[in-house]
PDB file of N, CA and C in Angstrom:
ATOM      1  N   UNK A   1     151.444  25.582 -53.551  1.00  0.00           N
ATOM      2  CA  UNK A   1     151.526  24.309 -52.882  1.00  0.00           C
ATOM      3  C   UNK A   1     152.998  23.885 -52.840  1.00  0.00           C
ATOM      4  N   UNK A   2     153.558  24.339 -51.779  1.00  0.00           N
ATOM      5  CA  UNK A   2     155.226  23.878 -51.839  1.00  0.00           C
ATOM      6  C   UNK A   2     155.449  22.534 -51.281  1.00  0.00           C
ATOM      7  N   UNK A   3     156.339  21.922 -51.943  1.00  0.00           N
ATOM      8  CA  UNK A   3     156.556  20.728 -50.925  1.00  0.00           C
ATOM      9  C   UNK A   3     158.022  20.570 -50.968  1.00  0.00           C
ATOM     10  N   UNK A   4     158.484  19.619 -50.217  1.00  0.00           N
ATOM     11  CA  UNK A   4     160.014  19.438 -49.389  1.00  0.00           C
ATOM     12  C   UNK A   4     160.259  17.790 -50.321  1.00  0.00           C
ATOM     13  N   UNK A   5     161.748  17.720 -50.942  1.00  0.00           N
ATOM     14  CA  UNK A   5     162.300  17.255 -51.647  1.00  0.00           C
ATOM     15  C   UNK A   5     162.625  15.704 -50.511  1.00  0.00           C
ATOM     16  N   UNK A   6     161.817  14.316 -50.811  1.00  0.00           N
ATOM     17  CA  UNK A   6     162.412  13.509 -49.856  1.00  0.00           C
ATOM     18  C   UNK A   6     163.639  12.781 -50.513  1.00  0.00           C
ATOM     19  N   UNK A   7     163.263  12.893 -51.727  1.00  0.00           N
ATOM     20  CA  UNK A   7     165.334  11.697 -52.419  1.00  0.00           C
ATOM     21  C   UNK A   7     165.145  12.335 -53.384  1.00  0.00           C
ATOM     22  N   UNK A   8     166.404  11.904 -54.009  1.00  0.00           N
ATOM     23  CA  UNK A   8     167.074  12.578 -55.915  1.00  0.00           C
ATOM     24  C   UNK A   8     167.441  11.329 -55.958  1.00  0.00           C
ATOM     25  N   UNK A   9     167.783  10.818 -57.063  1.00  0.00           N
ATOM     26  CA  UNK A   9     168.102   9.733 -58.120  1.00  0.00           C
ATOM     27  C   UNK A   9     169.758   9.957 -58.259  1.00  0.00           C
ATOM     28  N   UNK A  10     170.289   8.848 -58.354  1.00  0.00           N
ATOM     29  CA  UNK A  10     171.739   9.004 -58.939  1.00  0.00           C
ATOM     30  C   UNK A  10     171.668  10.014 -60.110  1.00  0.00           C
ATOM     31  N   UNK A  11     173.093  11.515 -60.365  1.00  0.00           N
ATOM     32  CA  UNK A  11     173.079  12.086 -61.302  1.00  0.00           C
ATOM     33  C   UNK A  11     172.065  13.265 -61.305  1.00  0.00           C
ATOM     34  N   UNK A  12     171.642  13.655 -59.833  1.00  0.00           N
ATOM     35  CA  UNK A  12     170.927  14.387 -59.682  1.00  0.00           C
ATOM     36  C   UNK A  12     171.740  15.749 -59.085  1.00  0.00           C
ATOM     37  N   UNK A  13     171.779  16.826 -59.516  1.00  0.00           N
ATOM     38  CA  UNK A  13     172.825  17.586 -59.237  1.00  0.00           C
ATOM     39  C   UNK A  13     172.612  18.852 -58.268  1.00  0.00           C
ATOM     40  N   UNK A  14     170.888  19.475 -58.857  1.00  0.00           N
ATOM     41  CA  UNK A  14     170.642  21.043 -58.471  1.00  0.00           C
ATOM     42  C   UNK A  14     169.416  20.534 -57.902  1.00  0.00           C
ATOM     43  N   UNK A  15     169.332  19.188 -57.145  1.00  0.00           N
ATOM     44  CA  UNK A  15     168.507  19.571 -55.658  1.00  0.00           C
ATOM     45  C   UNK A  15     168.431  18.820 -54.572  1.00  0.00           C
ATOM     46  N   UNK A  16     168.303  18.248 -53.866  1.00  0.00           N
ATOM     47  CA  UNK A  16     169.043  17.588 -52.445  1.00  0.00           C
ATOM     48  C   UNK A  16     167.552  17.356 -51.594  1.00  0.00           C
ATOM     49  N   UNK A  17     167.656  16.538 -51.060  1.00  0.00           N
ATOM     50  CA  UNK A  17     167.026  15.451 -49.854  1.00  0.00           C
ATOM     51  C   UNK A  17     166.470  17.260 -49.043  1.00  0.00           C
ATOM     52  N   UNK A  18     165.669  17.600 -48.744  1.00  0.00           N
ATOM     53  CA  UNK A  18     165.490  18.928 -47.742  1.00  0.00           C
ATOM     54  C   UNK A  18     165.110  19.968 -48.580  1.00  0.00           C
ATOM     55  N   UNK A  19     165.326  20.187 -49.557  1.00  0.00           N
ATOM     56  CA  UNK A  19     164.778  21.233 -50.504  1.00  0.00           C
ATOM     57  C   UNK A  19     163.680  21.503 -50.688  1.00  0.00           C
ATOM     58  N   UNK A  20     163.175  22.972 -51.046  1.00  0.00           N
ATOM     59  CA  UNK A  20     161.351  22.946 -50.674  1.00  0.00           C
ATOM     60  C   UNK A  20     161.566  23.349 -52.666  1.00  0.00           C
ATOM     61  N   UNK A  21     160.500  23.143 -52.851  1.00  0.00           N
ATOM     62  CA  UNK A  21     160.025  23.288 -54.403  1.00  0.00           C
ATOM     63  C   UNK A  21     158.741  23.496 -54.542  1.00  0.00           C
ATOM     64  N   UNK A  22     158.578  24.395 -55.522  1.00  0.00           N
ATOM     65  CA  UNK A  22     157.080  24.541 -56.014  1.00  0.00           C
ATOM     66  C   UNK A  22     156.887  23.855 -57.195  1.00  0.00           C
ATOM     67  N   UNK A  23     156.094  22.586 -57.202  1.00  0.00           N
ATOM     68  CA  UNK A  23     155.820  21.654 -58.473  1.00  0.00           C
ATOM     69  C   UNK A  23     155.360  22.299 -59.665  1.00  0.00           C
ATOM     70  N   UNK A  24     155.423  22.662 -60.691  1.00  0.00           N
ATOM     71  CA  UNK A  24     154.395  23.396 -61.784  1.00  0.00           C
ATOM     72  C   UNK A  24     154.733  22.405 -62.925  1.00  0.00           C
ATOM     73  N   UNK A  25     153.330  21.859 -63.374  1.00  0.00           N
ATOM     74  CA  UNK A  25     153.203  21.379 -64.415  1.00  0.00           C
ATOM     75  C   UNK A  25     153.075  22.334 -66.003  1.00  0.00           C
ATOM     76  N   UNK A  26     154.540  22.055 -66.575  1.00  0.00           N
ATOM     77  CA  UNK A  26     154.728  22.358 -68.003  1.00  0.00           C
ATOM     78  C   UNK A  26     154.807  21.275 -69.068  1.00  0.00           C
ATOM     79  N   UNK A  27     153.553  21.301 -70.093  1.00  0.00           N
ATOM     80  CA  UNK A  27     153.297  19.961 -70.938  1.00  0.00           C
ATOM     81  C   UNK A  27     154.678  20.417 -72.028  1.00  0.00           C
ATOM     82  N   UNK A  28     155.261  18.931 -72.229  1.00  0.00           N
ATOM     83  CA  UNK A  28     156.358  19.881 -73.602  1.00  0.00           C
ATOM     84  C   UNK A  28     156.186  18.589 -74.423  1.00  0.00           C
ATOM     85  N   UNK A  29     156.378  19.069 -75.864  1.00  0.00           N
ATOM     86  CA  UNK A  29     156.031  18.239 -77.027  1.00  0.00           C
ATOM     87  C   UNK A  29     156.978  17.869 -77.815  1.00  0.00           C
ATOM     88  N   UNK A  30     158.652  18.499 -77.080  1.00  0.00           N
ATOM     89  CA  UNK A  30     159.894  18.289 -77.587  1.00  0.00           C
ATOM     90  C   UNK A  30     160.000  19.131 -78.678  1.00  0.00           C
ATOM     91  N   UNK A  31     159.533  19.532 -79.363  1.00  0.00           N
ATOM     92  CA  UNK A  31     159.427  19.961 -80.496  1.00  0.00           C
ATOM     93  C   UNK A  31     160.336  21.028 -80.993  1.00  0.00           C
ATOM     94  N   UNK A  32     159.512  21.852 -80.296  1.00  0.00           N
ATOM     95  CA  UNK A  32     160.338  23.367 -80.398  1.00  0.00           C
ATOM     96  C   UNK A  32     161.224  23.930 -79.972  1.00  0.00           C
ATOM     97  N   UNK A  33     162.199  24.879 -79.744  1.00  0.00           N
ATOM     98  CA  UNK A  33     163.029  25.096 -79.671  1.00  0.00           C
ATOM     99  C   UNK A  33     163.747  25.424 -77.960  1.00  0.00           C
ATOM    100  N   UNK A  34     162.365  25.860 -77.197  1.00  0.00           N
ATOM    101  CA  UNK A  34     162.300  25.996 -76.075  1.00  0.00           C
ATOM    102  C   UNK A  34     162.476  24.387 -75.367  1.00  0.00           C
ATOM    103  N   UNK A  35     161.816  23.701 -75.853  1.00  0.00           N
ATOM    104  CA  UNK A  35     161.908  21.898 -75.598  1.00  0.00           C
ATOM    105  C   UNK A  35     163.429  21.740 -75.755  1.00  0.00           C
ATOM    106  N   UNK A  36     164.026  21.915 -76.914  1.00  0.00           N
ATOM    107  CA  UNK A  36     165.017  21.440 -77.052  1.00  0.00           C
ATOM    108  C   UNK A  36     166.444  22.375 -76.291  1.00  0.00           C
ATOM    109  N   UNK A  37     165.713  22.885 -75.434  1.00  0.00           N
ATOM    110  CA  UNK A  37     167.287  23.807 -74.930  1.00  0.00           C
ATOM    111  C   UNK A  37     167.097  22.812 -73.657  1.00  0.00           C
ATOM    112  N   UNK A  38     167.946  23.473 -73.312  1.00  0.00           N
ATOM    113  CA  UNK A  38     168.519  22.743 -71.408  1.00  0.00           C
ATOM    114  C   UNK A  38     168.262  23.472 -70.469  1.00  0.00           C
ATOM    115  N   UNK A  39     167.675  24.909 -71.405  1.00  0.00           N
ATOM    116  CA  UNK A  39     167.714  26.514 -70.088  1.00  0.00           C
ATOM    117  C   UNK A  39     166.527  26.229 -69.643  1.00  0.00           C
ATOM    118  N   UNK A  40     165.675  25.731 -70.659  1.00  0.00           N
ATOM    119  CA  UNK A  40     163.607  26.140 -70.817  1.00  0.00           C
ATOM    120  C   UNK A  40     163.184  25.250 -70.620  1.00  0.00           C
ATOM    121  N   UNK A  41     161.803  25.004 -70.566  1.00  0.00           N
ATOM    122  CA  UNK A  41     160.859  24.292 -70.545  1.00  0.00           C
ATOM    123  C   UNK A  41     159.712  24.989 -70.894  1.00  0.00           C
ATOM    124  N   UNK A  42     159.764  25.876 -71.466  1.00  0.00           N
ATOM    125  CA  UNK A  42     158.511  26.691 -71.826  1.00  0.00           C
ATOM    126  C   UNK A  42     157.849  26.692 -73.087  1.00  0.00           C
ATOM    127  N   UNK A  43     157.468  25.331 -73.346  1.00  0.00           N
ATOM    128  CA  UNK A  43     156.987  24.966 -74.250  1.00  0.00           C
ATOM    129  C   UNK A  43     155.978  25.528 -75.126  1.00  0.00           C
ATOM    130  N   UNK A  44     155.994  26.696 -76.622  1.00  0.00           N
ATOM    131  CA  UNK A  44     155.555  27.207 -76.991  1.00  0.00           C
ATOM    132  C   UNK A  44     154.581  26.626 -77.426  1.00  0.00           C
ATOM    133  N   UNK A  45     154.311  25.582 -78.177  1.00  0.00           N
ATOM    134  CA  UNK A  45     153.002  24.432 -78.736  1.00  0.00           C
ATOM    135  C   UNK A  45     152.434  24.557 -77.745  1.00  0.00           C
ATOM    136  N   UNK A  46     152.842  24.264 -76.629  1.00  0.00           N
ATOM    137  CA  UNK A  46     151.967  23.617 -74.799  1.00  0.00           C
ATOM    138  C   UNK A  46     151.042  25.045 -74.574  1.00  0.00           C
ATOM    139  N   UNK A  47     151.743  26.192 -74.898  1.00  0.00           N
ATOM    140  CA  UNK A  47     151.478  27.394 -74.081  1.00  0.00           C
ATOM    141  C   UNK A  47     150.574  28.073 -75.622  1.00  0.00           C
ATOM    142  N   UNK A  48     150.399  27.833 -76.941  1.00  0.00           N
ATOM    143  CA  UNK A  48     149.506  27.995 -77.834  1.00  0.00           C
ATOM    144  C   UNK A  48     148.169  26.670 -77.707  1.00  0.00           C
ATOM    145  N   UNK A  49     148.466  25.781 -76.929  1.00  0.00           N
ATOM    146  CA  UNK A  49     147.051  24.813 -76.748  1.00  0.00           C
ATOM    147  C   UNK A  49     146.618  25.345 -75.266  1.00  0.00           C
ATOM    148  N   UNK A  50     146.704  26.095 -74.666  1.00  0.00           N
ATOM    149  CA  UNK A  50     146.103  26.171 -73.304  1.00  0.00           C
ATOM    150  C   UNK A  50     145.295  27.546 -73.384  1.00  0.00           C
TER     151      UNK A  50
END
């Protein structure tokens, strides 16, 4: 389900007004170590409850 980017927020850097994106919901619990990087979102807790 792709959809097209209509605004970004002030401080928004890596995506622009026209951009297509695929939404995917990743639950994160902050926790772990993957939470706490800037690279990931691949929340190991999230991905051991599913």
């Amino acid at each position: 389900m792709q959809r097209v980017v209509e605004s970004v927020g002030e401080g928004v850097n890596d995506l622009q007004q026209g951009d297509h994106v695929l939404p995917v919901f990743t639950g994160e619990f902050k926790e772990c170590a993957h939470c706490k990087s800037e690279g990931s979102n691949m929340c190991v807790c999230a991905c051991a409850c599913v």
